[in-house]
PDB file of N, CA and C in Angstrom:
ATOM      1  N   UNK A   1       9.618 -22.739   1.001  1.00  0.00           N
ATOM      2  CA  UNK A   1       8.749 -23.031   2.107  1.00  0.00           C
ATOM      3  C   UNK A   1       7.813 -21.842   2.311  1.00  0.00           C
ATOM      4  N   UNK A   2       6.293 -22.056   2.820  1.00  0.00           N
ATOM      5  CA  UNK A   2       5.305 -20.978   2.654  1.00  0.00           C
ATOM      6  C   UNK A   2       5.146 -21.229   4.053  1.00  0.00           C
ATOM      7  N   UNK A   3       5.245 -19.989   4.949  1.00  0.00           N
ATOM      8  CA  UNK A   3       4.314 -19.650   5.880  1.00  0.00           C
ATOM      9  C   UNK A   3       3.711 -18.534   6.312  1.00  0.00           C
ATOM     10  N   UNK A   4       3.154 -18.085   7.281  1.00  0.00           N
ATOM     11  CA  UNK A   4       2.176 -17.210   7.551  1.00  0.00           C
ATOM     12  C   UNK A   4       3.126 -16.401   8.766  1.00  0.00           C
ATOM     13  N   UNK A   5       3.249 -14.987   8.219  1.00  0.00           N
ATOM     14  CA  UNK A   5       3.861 -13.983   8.876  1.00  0.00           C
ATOM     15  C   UNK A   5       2.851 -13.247   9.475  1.00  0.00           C
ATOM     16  N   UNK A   6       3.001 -13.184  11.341  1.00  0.00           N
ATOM     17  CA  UNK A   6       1.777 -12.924  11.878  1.00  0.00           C
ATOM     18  C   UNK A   6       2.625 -11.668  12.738  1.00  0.00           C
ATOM     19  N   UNK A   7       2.435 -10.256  12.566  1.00  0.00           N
ATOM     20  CA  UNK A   7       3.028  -9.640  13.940  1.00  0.00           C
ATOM     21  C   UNK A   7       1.474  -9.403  14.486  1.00  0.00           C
ATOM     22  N   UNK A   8       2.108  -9.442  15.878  1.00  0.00           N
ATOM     23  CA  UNK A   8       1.763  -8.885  17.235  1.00  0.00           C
ATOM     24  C   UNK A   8       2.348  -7.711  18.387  1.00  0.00           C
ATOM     25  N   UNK A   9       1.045  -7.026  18.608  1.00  0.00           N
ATOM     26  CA  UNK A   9       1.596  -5.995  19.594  1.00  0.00           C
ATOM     27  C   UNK A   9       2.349  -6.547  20.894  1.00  0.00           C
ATOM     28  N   UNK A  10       2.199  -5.698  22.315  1.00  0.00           N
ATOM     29  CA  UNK A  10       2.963  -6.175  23.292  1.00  0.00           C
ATOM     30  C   UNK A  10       2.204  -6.772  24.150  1.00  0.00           C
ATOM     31  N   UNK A  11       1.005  -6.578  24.109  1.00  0.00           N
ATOM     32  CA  UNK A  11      -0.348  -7.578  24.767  1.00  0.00           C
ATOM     33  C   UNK A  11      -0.280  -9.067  24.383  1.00  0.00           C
ATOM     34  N   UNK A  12       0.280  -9.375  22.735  1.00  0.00           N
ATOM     35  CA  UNK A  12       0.022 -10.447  22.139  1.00  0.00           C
ATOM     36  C   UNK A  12      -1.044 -10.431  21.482  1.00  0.00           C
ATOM     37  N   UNK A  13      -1.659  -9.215  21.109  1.00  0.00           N
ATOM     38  CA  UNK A  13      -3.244  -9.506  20.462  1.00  0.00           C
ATOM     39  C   UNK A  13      -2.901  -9.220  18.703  1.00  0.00           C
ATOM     40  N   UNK A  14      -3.118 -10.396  17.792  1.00  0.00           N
ATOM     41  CA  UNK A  14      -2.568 -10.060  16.355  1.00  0.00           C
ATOM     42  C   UNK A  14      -3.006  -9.105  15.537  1.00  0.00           C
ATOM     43  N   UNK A  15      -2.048  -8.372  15.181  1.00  0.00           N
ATOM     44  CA  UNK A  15      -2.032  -6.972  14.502  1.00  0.00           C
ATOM     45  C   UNK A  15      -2.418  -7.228  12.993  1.00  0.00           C
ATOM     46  N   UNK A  16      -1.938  -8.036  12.201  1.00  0.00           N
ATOM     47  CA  UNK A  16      -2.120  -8.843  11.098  1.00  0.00           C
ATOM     48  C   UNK A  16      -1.206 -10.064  10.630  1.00  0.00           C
ATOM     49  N   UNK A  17      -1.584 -10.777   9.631  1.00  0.00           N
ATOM     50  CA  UNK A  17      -1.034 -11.967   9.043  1.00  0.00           C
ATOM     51  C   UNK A  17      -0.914 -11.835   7.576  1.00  0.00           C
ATOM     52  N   UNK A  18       0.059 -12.877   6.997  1.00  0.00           N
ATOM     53  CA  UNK A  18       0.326 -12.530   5.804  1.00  0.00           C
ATOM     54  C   UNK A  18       0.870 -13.723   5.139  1.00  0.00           C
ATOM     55  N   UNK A  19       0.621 -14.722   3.801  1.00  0.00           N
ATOM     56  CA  UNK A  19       1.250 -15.523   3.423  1.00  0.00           C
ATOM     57  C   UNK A  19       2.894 -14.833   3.173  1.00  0.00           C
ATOM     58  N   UNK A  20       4.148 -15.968   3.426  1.00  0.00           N
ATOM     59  CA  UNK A  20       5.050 -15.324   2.717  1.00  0.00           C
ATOM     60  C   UNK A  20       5.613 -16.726   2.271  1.00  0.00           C
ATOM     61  N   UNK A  21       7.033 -16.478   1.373  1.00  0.00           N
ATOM     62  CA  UNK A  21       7.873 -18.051   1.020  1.00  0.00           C
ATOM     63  C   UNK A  21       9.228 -17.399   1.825  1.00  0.00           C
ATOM     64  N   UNK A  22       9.713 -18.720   2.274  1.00  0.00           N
ATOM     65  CA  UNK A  22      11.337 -18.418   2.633  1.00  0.00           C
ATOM     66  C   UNK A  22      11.927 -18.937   1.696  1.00  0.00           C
ATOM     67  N   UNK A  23      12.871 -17.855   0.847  1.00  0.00           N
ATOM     68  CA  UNK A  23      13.851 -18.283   0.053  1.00  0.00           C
ATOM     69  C   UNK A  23      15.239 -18.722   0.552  1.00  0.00           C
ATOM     70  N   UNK A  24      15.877 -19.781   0.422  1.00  0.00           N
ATOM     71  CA  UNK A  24      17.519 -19.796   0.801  1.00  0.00           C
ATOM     72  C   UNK A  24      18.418 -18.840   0.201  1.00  0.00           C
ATOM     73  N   UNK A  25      18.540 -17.205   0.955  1.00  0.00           N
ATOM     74  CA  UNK A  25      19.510 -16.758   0.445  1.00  0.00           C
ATOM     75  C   UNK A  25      20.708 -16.675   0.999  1.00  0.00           C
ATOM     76  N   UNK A  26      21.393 -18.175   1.262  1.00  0.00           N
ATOM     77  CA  UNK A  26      23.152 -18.373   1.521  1.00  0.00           C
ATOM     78  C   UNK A  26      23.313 -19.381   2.556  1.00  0.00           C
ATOM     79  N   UNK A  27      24.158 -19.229   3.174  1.00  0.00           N
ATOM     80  CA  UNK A  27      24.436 -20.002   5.010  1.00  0.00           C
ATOM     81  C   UNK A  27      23.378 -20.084   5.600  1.00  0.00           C
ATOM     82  N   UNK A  28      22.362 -20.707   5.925  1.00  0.00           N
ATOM     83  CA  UNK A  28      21.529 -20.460   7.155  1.00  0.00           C
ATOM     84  C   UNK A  28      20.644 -19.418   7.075  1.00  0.00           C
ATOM     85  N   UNK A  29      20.717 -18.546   6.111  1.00  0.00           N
ATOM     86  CA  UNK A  29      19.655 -17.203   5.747  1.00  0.00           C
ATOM     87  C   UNK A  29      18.745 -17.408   4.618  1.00  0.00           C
ATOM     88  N   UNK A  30      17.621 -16.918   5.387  1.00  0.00           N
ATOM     89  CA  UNK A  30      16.360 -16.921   4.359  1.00  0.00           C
ATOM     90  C   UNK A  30      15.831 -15.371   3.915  1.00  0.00           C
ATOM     91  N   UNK A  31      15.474 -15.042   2.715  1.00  0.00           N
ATOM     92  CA  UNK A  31      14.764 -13.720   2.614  1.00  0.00           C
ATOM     93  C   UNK A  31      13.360 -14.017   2.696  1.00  0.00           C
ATOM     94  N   UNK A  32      13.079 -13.077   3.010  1.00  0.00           N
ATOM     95  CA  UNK A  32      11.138 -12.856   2.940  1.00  0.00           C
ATOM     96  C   UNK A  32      10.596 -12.473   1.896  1.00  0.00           C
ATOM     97  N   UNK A  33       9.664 -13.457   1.121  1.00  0.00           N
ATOM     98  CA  UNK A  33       9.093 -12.714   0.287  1.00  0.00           C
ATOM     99  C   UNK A  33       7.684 -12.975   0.187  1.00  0.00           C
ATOM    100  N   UNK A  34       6.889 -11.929   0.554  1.00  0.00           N
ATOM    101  CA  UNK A  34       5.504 -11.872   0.677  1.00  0.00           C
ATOM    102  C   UNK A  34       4.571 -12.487  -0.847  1.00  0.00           C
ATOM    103  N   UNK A  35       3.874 -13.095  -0.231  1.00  0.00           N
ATOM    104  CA  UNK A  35       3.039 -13.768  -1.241  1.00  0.00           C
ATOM    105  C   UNK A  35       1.517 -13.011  -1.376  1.00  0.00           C
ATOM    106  N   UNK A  36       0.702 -12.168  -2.486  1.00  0.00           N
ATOM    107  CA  UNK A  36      -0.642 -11.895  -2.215  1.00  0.00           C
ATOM    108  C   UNK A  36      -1.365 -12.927  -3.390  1.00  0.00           C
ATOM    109  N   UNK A  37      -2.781 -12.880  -2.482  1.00  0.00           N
ATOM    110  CA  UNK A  37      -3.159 -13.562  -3.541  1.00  0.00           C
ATOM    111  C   UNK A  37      -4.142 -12.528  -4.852  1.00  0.00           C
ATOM    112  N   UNK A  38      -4.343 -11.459  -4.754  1.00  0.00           N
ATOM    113  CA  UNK A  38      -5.312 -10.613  -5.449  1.00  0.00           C
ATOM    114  C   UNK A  38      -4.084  -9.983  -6.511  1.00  0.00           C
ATOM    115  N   UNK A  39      -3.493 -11.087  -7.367  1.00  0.00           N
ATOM    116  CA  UNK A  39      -2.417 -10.716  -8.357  1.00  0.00           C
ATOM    117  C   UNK A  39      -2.607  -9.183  -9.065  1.00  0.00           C
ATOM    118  N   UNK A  40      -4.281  -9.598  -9.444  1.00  0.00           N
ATOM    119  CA  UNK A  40      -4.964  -8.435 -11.023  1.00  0.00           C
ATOM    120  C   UNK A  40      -4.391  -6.581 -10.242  1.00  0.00           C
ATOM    121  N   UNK A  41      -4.303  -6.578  -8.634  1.00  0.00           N
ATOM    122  CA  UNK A  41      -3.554  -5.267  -8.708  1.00  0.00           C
ATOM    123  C   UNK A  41      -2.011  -4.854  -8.249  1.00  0.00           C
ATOM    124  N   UNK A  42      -1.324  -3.993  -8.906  1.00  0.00           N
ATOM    125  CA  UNK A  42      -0.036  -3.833  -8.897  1.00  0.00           C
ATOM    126  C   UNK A  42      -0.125  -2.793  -7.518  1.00  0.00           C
ATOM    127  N   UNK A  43       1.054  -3.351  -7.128  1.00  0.00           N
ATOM    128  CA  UNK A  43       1.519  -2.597  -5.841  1.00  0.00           C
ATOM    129  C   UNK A  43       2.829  -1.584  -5.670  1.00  0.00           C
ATOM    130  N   UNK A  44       2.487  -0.501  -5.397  1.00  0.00           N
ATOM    131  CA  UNK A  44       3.950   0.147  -5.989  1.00  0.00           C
ATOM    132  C   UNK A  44       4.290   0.871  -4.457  1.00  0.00           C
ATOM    133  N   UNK A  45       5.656   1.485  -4.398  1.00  0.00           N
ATOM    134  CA  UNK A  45       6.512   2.510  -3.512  1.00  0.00           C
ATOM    135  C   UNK A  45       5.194   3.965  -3.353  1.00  0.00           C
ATOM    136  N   UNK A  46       5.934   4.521  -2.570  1.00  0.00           N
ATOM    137  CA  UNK A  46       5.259   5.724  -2.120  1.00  0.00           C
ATOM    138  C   UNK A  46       5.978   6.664  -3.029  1.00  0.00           C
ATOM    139  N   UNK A  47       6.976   6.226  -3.435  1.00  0.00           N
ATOM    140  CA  UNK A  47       7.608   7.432  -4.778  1.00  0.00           C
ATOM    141  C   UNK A  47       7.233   7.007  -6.000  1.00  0.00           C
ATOM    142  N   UNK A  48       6.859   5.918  -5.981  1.00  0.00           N
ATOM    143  CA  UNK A  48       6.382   5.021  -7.573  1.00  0.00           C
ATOM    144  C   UNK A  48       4.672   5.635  -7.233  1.00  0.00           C
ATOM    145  N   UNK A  49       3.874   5.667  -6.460  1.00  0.00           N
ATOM    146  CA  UNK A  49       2.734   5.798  -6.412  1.00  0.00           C
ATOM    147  C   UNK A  49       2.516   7.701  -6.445  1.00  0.00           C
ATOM    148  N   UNK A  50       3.724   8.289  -5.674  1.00  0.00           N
ATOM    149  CA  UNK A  50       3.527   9.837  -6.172  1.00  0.00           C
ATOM    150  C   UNK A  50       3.994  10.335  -7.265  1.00  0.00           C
ATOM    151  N   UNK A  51       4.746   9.628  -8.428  1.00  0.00           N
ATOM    152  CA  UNK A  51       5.008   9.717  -9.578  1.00  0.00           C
ATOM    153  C   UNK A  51       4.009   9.227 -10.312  1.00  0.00           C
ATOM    154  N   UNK A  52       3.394   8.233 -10.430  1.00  0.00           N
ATOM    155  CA  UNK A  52       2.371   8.029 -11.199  1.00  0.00           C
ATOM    156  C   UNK A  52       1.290   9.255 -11.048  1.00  0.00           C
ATOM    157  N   UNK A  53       0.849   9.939  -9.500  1.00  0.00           N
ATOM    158  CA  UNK A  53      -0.525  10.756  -9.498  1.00  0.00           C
ATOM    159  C   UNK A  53       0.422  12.034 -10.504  1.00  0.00           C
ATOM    160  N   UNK A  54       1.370  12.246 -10.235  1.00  0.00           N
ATOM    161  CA  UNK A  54       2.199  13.588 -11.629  1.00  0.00           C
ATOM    162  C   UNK A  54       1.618  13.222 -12.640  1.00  0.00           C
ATOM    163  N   UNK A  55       1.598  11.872 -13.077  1.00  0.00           N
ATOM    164  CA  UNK A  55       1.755  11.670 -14.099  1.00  0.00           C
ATOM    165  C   UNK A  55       0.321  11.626 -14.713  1.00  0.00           C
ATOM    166  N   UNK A  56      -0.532  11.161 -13.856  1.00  0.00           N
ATOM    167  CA  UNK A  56      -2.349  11.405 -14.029  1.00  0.00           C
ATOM    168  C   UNK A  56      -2.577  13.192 -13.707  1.00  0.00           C
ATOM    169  N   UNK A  57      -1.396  13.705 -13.280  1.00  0.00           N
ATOM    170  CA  UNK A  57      -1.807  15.499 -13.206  1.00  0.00           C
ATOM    171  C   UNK A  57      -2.078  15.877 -12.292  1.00  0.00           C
ATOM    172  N   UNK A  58      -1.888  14.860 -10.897  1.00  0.00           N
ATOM    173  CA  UNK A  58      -2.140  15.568  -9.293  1.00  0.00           C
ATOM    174  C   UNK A  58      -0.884  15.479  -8.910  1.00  0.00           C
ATOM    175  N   UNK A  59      -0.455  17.102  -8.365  1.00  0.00           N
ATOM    176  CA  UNK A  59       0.701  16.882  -7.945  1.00  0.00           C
ATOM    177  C   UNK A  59       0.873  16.358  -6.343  1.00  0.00           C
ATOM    178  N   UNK A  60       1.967  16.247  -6.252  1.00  0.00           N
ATOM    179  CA  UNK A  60       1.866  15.342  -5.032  1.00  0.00           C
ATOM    180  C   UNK A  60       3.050  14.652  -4.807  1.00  0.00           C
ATOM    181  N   UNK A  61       3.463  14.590  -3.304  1.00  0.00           N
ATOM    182  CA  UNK A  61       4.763  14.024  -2.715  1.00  0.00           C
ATOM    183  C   UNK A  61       4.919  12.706  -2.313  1.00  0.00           C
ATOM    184  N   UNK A  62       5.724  12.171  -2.038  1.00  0.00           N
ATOM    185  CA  UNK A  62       5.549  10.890  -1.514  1.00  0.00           C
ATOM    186  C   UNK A  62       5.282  10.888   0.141  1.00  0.00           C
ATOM    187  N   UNK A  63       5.371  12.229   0.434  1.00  0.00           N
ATOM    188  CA  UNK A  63       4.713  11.950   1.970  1.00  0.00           C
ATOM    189  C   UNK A  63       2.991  12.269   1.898  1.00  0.00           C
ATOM    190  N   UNK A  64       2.658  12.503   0.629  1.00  0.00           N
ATOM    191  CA  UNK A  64       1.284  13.051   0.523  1.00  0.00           C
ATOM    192  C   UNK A  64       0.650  11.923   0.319  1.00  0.00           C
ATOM    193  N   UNK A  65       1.335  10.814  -0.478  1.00  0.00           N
ATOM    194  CA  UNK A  65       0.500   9.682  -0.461  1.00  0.00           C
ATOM    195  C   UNK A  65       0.138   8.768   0.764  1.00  0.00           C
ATOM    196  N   UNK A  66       1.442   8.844   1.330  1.00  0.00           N
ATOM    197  CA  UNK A  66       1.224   8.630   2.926  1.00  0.00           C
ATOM    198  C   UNK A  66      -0.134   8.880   3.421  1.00  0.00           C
ATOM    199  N   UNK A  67      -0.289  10.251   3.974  1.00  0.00           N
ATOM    200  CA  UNK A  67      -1.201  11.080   3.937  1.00  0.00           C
ATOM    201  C   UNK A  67      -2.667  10.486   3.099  1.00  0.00           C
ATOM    202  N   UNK A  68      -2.863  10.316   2.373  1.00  0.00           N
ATOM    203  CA  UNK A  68      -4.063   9.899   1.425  1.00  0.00           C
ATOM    204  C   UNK A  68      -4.150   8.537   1.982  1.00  0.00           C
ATOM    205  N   UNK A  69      -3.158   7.367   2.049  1.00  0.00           N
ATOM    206  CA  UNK A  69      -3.832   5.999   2.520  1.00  0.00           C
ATOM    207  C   UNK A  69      -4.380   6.535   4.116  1.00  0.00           C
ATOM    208  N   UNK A  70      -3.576   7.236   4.918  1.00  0.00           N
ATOM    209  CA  UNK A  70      -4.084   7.079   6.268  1.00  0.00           C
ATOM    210  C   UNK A  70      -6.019   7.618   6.410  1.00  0.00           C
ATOM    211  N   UNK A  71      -5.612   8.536   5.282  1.00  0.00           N
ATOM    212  CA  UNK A  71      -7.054   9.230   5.156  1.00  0.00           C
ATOM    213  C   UNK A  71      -7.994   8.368   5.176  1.00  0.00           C
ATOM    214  N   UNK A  72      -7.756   6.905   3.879  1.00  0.00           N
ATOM    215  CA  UNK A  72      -8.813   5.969   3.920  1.00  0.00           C
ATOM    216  C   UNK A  72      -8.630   6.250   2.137  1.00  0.00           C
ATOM    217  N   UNK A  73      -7.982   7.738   1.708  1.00  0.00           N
ATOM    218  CA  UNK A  73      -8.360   8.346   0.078  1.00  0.00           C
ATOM    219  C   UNK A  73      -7.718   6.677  -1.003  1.00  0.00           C
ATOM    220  N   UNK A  74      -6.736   6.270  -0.469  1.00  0.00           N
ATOM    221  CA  UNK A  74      -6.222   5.571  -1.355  1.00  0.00           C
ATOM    222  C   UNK A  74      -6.016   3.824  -0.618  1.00  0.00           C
ATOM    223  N   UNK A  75      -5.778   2.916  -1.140  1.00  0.00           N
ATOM    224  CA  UNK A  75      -5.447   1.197  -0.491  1.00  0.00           C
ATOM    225  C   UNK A  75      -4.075   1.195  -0.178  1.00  0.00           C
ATOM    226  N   UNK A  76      -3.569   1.073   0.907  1.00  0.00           N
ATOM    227  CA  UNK A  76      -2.263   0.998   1.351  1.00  0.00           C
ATOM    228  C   UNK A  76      -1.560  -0.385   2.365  1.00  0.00           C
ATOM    229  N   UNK A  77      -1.103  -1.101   2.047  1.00  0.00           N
ATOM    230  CA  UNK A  77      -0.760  -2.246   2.988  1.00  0.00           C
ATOM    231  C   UNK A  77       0.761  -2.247   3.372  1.00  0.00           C
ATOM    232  N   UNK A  78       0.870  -2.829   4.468  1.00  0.00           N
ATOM    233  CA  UNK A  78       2.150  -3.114   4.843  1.00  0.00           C
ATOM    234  C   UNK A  78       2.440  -4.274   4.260  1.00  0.00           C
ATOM    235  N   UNK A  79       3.856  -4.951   3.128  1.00  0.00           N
ATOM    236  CA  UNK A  79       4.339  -5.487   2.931  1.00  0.00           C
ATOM    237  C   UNK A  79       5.204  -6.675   4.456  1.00  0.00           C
ATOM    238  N   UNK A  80       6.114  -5.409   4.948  1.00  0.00           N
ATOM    239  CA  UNK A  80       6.433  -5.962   6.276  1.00  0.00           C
ATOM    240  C   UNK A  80       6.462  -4.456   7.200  1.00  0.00           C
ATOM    241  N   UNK A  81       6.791  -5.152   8.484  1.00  0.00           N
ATOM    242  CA  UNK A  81       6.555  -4.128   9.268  1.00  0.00           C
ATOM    243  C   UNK A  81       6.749  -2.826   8.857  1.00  0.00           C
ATOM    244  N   UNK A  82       7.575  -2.253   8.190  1.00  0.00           N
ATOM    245  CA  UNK A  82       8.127  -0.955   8.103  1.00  0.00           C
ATOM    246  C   UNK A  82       8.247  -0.748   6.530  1.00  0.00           C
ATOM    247  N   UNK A  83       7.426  -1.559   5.444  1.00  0.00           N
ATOM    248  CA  UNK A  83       7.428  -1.624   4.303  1.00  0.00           C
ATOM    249  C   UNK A  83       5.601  -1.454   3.537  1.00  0.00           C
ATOM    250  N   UNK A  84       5.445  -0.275   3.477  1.00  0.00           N
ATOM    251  CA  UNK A  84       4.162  -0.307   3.384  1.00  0.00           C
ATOM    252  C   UNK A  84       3.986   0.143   1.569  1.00  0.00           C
ATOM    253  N   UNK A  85       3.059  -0.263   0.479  1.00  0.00           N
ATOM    254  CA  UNK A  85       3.162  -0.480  -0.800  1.00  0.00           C
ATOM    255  C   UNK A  85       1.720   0.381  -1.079  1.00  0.00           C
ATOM    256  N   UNK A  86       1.652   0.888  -2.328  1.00  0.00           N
ATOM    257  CA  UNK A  86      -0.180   1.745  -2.566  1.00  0.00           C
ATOM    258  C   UNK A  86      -0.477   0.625  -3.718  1.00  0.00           C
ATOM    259  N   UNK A  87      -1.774   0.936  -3.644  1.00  0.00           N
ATOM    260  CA  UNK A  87      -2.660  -0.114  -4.708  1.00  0.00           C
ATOM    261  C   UNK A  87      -2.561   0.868  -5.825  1.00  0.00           C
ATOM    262  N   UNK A  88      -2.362   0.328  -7.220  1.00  0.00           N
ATOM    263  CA  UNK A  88      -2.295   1.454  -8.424  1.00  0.00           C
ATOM    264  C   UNK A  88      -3.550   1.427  -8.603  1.00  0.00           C
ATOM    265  N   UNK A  89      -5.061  -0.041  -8.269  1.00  0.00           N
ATOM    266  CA  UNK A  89      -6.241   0.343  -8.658  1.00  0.00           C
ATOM    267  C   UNK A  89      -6.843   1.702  -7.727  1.00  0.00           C
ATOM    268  N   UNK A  90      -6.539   1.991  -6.578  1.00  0.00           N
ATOM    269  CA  UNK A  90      -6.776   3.201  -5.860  1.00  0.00           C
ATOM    270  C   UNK A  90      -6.354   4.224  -6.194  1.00  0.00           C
ATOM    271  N   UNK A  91      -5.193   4.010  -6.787  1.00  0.00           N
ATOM    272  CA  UNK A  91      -4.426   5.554  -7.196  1.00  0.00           C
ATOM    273  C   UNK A  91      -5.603   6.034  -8.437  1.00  0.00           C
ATOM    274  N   UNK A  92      -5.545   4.992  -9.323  1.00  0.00           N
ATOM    275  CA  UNK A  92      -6.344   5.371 -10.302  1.00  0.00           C
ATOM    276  C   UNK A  92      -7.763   5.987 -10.173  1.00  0.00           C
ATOM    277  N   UNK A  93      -8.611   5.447  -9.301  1.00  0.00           N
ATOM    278  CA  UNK A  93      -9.566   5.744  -8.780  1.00  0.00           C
ATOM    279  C   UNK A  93      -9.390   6.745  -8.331  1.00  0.00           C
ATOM    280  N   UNK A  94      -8.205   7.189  -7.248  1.00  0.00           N
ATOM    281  CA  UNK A  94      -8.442   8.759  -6.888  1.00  0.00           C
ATOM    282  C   UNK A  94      -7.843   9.499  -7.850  1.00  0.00           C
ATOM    283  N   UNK A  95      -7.149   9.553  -8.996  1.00  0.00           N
ATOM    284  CA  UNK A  95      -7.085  10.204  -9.711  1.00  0.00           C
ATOM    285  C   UNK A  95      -7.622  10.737 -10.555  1.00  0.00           C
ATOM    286  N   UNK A  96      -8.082   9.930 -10.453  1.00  0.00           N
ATOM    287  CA  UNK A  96      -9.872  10.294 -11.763  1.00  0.00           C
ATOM    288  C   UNK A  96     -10.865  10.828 -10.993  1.00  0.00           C
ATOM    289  N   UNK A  97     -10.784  10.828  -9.771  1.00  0.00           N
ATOM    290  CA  UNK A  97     -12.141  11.231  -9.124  1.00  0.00           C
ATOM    291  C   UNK A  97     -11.592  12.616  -8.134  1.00  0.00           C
ATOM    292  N   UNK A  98     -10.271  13.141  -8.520  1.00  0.00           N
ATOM    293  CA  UNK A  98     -10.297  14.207  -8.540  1.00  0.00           C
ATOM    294  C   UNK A  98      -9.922  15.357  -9.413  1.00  0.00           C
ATOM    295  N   UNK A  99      -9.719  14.278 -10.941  1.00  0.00           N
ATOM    296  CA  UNK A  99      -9.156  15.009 -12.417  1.00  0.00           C
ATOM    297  C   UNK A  99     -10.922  15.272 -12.474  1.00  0.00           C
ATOM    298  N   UNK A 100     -12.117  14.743 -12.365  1.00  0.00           N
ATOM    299  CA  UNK A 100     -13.593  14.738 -13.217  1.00  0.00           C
ATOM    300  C   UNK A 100     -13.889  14.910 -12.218  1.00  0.00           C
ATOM    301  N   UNK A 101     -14.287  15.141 -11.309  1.00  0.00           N
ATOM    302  CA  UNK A 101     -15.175  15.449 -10.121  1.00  0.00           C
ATOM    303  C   UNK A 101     -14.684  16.818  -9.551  1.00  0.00           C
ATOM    304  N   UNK A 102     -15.820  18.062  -9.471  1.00  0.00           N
ATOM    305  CA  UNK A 102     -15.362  19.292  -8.936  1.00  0.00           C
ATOM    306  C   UNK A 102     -15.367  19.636  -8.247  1.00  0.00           C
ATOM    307  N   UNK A 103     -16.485  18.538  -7.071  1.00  0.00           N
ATOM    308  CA  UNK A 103     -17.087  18.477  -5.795  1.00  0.00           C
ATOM    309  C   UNK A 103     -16.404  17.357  -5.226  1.00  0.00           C
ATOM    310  N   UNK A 104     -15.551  16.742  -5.717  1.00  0.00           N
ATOM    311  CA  UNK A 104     -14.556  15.372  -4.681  1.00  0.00           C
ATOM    312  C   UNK A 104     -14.065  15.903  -3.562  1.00  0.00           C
ATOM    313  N   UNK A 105     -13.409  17.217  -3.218  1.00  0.00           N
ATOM    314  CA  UNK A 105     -12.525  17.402  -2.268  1.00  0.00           C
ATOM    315  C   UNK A 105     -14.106  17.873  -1.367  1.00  0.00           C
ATOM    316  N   UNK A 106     -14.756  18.500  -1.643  1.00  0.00           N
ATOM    317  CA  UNK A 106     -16.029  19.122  -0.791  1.00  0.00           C
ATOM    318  C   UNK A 106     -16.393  18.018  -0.252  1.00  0.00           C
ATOM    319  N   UNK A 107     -16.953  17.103  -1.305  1.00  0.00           N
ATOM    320  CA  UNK A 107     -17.580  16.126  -0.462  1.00  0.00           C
ATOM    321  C   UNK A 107     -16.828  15.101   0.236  1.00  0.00           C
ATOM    322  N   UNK A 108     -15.541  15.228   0.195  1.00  0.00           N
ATOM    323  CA  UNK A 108     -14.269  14.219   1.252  1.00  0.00           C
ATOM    324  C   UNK A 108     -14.567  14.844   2.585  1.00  0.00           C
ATOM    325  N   UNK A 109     -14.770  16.191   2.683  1.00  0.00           N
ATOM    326  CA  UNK A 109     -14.510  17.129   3.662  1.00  0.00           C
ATOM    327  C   UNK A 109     -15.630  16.425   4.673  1.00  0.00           C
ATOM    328  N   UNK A 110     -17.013  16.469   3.994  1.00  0.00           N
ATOM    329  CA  UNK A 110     -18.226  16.208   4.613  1.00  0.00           C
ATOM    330  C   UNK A 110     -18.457  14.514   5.242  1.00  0.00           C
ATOM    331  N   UNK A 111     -17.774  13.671   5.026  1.00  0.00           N
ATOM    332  CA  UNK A 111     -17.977  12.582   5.607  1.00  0.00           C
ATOM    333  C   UNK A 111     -17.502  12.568   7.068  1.00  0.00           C
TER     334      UNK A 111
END
């Protein structure tokens, strides 16, 4: 079954929405599993996404990636409330655009 996972603050004004499916997992219990539709990018952990920038040669923590989506530096979504995933096409993008660019961090500064 597909429906639309909507939270809301305490006003009631919607925070965001999200396709998901309910799976039957057992007695009366369903798991959540979020549906996107923009398949072509992979979505990874905040330790899967600060292992990959090692691995492109920026070092970096998994609270740093944190840090970089809030910035705006990288694509970051909440899965569910308290489950938030990085875009690998962003990682890539900022990885390259601060492996070849000598002026990236200068000109981050200036916006």
């Amino acid at each position: 079954m597909v429906v639309e996972l909507v939270e809301v603050d305490a006003d009631g004004q919607e925070l965001f929405g999200f396709p998901v499916e309910l799976v039957q997992a057992g007695n009366r219990r369903f798991k959540v599993v979020p549906i996107w539709t923009d398949a072509e990018d992979s979505w990874l952990t905040a330790k899967q996404a600060a292992a990959y920038l090692k691995m492109m040669g920026v070092e970096m923590d998994f609270k740093g990636v944190y840090r970089l989506a809030d910035e705006g530096l990288i694509e970051g979504r909440y899965l569910q409330p308290h489950t938030r995933r990085f875009g690998l096409s962003s990682l890539k993008a900022h990885a390259s655009g601060v492996l070849t660019d000598p002026e990236y961090w200068d000109r981050r500064r200036t916006r």
